[in-house]
Protein backbone atom coordinates (compact mmCIF):
# COMPACT_ATOMS: atom_id res chain seq x y z
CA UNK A 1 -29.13 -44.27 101.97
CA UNK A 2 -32.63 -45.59 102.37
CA UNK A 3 -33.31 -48.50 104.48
CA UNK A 4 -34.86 -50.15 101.47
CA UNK A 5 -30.96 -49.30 99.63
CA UNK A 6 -29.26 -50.99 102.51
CA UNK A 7 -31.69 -53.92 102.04
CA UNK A 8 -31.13 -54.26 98.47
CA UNK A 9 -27.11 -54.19 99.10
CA UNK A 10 -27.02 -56.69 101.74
CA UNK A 11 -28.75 -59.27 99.38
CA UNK A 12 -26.33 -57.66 96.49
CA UNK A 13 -23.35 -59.23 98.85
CA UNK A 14 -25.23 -62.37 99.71
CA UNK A 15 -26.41 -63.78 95.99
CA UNK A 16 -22.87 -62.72 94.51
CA UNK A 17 -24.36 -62.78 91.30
CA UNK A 18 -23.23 -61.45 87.90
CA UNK A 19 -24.13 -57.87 88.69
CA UNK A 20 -20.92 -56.99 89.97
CA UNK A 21 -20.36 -53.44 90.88
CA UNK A 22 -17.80 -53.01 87.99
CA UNK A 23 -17.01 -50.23 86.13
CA UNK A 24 -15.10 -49.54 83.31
CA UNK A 25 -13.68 -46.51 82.80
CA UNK A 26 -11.07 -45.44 79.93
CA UNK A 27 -10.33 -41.98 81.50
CA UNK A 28 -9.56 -43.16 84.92
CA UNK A 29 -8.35 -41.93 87.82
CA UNK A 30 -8.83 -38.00 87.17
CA UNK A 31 -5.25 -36.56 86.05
CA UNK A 32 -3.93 -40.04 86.31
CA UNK A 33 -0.82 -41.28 83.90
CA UNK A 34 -2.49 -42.42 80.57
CA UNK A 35 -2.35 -46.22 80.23
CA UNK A 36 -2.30 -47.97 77.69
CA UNK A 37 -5.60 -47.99 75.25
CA UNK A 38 -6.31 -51.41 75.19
CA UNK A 39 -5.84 -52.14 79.05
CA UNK A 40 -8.28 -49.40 80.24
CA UNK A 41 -11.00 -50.45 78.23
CA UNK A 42 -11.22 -53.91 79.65
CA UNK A 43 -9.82 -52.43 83.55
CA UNK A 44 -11.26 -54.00 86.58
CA UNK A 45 -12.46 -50.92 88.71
CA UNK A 46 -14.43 -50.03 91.74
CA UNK A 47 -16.25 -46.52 92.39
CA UNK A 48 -15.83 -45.53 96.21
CA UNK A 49 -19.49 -45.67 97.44
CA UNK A 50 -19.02 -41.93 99.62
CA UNK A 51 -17.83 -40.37 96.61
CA UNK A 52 -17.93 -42.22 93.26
CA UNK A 53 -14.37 -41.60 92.99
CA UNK A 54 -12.92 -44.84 90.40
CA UNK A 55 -10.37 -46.86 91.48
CA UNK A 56 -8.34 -49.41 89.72
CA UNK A 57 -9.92 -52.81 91.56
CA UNK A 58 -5.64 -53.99 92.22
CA UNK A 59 -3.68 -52.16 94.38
CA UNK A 60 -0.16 -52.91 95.72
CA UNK A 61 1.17 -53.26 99.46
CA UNK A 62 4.46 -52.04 100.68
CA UNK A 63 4.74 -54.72 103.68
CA UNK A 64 8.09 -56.16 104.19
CA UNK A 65 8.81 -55.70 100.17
CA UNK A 66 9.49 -52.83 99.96
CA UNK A 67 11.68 -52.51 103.21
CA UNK A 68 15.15 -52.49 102.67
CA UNK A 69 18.44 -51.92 104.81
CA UNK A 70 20.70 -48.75 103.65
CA UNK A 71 22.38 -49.44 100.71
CA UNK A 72 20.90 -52.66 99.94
CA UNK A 73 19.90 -52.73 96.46
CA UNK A 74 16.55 -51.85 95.32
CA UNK A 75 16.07 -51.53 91.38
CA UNK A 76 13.47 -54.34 91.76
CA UNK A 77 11.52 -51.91 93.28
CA UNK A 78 11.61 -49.29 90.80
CA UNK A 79 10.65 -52.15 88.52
CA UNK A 80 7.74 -53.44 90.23
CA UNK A 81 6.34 -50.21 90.16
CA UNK A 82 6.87 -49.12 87.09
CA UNK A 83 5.22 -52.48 86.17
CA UNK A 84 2.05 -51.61 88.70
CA UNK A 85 1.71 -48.54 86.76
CA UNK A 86 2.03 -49.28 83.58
CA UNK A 87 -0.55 -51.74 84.07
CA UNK A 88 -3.56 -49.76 85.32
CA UNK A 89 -2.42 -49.66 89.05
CA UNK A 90 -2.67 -46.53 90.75
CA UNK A 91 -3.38 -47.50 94.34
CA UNK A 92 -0.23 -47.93 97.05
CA UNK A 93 -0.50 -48.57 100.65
CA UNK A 94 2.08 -47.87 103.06
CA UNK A 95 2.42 -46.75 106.69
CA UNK A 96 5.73 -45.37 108.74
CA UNK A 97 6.00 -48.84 110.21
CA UNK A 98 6.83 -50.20 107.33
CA UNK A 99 10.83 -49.43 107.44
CA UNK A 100 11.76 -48.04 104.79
CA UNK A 101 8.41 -48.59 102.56
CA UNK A 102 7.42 -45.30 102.42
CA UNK A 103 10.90 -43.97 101.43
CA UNK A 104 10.80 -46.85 98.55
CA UNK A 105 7.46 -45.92 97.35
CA UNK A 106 8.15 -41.61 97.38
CA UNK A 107 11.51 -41.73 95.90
CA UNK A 108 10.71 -44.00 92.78
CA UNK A 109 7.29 -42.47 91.93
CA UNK A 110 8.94 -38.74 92.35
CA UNK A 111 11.55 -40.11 89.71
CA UNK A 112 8.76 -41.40 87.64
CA UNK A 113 7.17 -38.15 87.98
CA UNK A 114 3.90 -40.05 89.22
CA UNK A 115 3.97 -38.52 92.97
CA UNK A 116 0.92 -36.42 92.60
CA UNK A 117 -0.89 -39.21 90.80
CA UNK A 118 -1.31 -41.73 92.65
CA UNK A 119 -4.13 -42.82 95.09
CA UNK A 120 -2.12 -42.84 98.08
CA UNK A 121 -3.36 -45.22 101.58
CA UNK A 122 -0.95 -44.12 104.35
CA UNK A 123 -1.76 -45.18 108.14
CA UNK A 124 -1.35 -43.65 111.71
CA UNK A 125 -0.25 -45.40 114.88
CA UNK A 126 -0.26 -43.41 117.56
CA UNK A 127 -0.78 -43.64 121.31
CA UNK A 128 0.27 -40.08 122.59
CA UNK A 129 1.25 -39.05 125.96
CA UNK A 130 -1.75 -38.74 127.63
CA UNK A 131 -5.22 -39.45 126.23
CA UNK A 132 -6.35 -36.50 123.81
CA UNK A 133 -2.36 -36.43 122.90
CA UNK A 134 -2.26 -35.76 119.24
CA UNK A 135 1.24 -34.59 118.83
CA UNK A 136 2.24 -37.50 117.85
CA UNK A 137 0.20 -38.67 115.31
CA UNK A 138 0.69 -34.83 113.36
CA UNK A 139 4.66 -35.79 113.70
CA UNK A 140 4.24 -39.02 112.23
CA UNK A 141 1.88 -37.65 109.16
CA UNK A 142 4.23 -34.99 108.43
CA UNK A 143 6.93 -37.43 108.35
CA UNK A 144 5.19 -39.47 105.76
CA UNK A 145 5.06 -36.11 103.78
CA UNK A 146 8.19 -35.68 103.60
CA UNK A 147 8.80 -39.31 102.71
CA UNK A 148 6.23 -39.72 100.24
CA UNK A 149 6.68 -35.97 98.87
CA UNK A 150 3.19 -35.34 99.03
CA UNK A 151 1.60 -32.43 100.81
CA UNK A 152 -1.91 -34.38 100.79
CA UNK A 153 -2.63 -38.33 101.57
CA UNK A 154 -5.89 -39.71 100.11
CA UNK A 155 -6.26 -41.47 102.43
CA UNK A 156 -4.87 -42.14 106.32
CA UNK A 157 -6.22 -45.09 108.00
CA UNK A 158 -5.51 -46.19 111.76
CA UNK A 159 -3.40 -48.82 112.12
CA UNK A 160 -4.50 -51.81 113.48
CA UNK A 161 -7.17 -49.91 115.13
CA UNK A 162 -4.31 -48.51 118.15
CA UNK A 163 -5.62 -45.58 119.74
CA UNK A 164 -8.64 -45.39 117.24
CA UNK A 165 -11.25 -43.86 119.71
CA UNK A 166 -9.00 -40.75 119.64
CA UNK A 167 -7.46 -40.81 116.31
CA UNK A 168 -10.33 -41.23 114.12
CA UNK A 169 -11.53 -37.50 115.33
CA UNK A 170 -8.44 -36.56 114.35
CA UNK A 171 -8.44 -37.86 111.01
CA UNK A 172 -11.93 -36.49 110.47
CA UNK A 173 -10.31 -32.52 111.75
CA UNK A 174 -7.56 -33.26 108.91
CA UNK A 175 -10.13 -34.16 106.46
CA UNK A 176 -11.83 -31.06 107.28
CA UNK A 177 -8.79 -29.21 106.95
CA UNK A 178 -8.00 -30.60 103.33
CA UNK A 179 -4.68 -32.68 104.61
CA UNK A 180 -6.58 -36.19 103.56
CA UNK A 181 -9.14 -36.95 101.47
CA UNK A 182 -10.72 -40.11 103.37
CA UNK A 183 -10.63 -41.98 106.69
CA UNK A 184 -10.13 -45.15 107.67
CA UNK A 185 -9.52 -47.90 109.92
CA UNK A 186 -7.17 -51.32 109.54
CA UNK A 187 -6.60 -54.55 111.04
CA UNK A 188 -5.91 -58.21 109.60
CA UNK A 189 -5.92 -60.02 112.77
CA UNK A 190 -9.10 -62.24 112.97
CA UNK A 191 -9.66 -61.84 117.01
CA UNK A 192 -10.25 -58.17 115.98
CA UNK A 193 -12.82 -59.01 113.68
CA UNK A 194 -15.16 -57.79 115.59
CA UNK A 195 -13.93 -54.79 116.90
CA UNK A 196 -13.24 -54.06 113.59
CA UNK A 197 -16.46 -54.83 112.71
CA UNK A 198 -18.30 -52.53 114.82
CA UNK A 199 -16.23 -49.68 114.06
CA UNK A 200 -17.79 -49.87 110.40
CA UNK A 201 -21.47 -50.24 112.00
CA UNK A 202 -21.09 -47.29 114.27
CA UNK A 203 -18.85 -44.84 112.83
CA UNK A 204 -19.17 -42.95 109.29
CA UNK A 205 -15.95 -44.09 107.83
CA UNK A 206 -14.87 -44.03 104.21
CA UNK A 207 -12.54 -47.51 104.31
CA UNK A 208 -12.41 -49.96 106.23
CA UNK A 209 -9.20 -52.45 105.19
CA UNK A 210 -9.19 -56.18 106.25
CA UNK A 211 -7.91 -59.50 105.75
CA UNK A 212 -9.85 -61.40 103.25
CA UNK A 213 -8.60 -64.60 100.80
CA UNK A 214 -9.96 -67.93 99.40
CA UNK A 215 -8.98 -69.27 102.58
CA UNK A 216 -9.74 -66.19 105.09
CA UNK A 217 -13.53 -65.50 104.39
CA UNK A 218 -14.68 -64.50 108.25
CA UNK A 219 -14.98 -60.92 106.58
CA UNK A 220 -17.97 -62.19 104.85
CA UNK A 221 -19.93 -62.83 108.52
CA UNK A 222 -19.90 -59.30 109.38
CA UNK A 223 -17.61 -56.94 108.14
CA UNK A 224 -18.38 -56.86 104.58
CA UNK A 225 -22.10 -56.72 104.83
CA UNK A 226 -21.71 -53.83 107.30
CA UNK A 227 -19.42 -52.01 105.02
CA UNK A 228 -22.28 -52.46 102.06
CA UNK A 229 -24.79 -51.03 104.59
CA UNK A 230 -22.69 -48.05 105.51
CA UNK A 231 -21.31 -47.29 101.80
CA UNK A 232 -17.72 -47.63 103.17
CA UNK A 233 -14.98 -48.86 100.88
CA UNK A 234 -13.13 -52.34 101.42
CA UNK A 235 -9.38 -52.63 100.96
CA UNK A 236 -7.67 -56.16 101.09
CA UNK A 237 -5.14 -56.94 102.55
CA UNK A 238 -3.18 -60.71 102.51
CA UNK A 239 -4.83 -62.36 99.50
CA UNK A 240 -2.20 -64.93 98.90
CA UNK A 241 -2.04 -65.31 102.86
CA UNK A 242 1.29 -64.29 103.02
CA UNK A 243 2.75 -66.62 100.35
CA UNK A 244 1.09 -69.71 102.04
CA UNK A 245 -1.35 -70.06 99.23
CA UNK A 246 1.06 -70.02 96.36
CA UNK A 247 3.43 -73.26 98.58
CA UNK A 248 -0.51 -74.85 98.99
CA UNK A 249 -0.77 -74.65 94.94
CA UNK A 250 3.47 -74.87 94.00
CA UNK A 251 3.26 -77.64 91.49
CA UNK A 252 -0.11 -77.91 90.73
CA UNK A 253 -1.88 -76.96 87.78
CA UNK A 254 -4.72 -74.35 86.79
CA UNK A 255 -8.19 -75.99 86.87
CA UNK A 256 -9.32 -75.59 83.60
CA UNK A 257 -12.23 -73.79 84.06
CA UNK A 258 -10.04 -70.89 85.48
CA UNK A 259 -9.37 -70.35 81.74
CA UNK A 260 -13.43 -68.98 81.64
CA UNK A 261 -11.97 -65.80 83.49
CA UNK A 262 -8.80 -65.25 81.81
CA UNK A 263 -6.50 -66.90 84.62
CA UNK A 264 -3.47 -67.64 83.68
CA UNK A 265 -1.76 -68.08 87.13
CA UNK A 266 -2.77 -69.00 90.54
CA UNK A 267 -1.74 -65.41 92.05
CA UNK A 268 -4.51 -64.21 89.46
CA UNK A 269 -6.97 -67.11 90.58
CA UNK A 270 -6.55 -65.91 93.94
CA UNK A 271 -6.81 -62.21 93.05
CA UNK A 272 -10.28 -62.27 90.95
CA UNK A 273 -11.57 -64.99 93.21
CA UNK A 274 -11.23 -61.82 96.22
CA UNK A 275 -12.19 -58.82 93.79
CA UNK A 276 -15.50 -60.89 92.44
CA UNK A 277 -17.42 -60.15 95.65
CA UNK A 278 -18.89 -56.60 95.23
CA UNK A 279 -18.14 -55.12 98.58
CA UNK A 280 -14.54 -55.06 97.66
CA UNK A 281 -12.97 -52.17 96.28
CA UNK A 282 -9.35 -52.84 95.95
CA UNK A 283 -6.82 -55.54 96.89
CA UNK A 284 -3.58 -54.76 98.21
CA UNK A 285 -1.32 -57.73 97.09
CA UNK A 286 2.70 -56.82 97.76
CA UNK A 287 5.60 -58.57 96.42
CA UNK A 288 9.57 -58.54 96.35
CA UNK A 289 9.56 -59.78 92.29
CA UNK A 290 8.78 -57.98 89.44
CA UNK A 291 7.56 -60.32 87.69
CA UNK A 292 4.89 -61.62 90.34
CA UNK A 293 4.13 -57.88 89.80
CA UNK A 294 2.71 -58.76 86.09
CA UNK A 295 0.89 -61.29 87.41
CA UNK A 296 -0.35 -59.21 89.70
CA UNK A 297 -1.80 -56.73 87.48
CA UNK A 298 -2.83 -59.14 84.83
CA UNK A 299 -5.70 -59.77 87.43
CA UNK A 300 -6.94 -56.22 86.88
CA UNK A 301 -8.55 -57.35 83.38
CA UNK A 302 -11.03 -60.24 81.86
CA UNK A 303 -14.26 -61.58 83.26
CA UNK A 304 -14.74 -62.03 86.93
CA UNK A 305 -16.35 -65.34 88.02
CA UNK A 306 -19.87 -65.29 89.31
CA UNK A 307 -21.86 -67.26 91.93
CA UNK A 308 -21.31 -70.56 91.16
CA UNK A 309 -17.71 -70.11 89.76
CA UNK A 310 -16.72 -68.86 92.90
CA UNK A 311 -17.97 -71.91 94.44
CA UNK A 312 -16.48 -74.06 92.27
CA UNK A 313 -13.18 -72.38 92.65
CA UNK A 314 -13.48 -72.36 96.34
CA UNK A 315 -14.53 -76.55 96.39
CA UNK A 316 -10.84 -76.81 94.45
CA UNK A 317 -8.90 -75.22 96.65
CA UNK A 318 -10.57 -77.39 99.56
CA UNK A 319 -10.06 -80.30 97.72
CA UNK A 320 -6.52 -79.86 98.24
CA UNK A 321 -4.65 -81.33 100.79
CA UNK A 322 -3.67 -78.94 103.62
CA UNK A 323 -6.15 -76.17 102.62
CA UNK A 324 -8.02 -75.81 105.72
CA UNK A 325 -5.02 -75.79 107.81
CA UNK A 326 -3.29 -72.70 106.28
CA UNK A 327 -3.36 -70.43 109.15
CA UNK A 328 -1.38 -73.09 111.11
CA UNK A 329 1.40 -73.27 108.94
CA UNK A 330 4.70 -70.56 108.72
CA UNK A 331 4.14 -67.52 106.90
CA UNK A 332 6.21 -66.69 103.87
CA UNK A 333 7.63 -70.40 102.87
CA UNK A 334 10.69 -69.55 101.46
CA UNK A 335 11.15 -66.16 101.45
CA UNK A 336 13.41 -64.05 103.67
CA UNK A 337 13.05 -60.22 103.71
CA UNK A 338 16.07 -58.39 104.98
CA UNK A 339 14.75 -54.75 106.40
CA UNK A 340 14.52 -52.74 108.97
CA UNK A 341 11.66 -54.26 110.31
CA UNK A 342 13.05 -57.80 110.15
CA UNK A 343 16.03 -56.41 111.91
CA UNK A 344 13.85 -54.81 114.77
CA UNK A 345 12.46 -58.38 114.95
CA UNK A 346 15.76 -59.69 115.08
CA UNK A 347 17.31 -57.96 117.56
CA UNK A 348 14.14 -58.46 120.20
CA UNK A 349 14.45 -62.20 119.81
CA UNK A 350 18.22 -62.08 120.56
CA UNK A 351 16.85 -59.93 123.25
CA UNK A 352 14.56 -62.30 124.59
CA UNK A 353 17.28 -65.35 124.96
């Protein structure tokens, strides 16, 4: 890419004008499921700027939702992604510390006969025993193999950036080696920001995935402009702020000039308000409900706002009471996932007394 490109980008992200970075595409996704007619010709989708490669624009997460205890019951699952799918979605992210997610996510799609379908975002966290160590991290990918029932992972991404001076070679060797298809590197903690940050300015990575929302927008200072200027994908993850944003809104009405881009809830508000900016390439909302699932995915068509509607949608949400105080308030109001991981989280704070 020619410095003049990378100039011409970095304004791209800066105006946020109309000229979004859409695509439509009614044969998407290469041997993908056919969807429906009249949803792929108005889908929301993002080419991946390494390879061109079209992905639907909404994704789903696995965290906490899709971690369940043995023997708990779990048809909701099968129904929210049935729903994903049917929809247009074709993107999942997981990782093995997710519980059970990646055991949720490889049995129903092998059931649905979708396994070798979908765009698959798996992650590594691995320290090793000593520094060059990567025993571990081959354990832990061929573990999410077997989980997922899939010899190949589009992608693998480093979680949280742990260990990523020595991991992302590795990730590169397996890329090499066919095992993965892209790298990439995660985090949704804001004092990583910048570490994060100049991981995407100095190494030649395919994604980058970060937390980004009407409410979180320090992506914008740094990480999204470098990710324009290095032609590396964006994945989103927390765009409802883990449920905060929806107890923020609970009650409240649709502005009604979220009507000019086809909103017709606030989880779709939030979702087009994140997928308008054109260095994002997919959001990764999760949820426990199928039917937050359709809402989901009803994001994934209409117009997008532009400039000024984003602004305007932004100056509602701060005219709210309690907006810019979100971070300080307890994550998922309400809700209460029983899993594995919430019983590892459990048992250290018994631990602890």
């Amino acid at each position: 890419m020619t410095f003049q490109q990378q100039s011409n980008r970095r304004e791209f992200v800066k105006t946020l004008g109309l000229g979004l970075a859409l695509t439509t595409a009614p044969g998407l996704l290469m041997q993908a499921e056919p969807v429906n007619a009249q949803t792929a010709q108005d889908m929301i989708t993002r080419k991946i700027p390494r390879t061109g490669e079209v992905l639907p624009a909404i994704g789903l997460g696995t965290y906490l939702t899709f971690d369940l205890l043995p023997g708990a019951p779990r048809s909701h699952i099968q129904d929210i992604i049935k729903r994903f799918w049917e929809g247009g979605g074709r993107v999942f992210d997981t990782s093995p510390l997710y519980g059970s997610g990646e055991i949720s996510v490889g049995d129903f799609a092998s059931a649905m006969g979708i396994t070798e379908k979908m765009f698959i975002c798996n992650k590594i966290w691995s320290t090793g025993e000593f520094l060059s160590d990567d025993s571990h991290a081959k354990r832990s990918f061929e573990q999410s193999q077997q989980r997922l029932w899939r010899e190949k992972i589009d992608l693998m991404q480093v979680h949280s950036l742990v260990n990523v001076d020595q991991i992302v070679p590795v990730l590169k060797n397996w890329k090499k080696e066919g095992k993965i298809r892209y790298v990439g590197v995660t985090h949704h903690e804001v004092p990583y920001f910048p570490a994060l940050a100049g991981h995407v300015e100095r190494s030649d990575l395919d994604f980058v995935q970060v937390h980004y929302s009407i409410q979180m927008r320090l992506a914008e200072e740094r990480i999204l402009p470098a990710a324009v200027d290095k032609g590396t994908a964006v994945l989103v993850n927390m765009p409802f702020e883990k449920a905060r944003l929806f107890s923020l809104v609970q009650g409240r009405p649709l502005p009604d000039f979220a009507k000019e881009i086809g909103c017709e809830n606030w989880a779709q508000y939030f979702l087009k308000w994140v997928i308008s900016h054109p260095a994002i390439t997919c959001v990764i909302p999760a949820t426990s409900n199928p039917a937050h699932q359709s809402q989901n995915i009803g994001a994934l068509r209409g117009p997008l706002p532009d400039k000024d509607l984003r602004s305007r949608m932004l100056k509602h949400m701060e005219s709210i009471p309690g907006f810019d105080k979100l971070q300080d308030t307890a994550p998922y109001p309400g809700k209460s996932y029983q899993g594995l991981i919430r019983r590892g989280i459990n048992a250290r704070t018994a631990a602890a007394k």
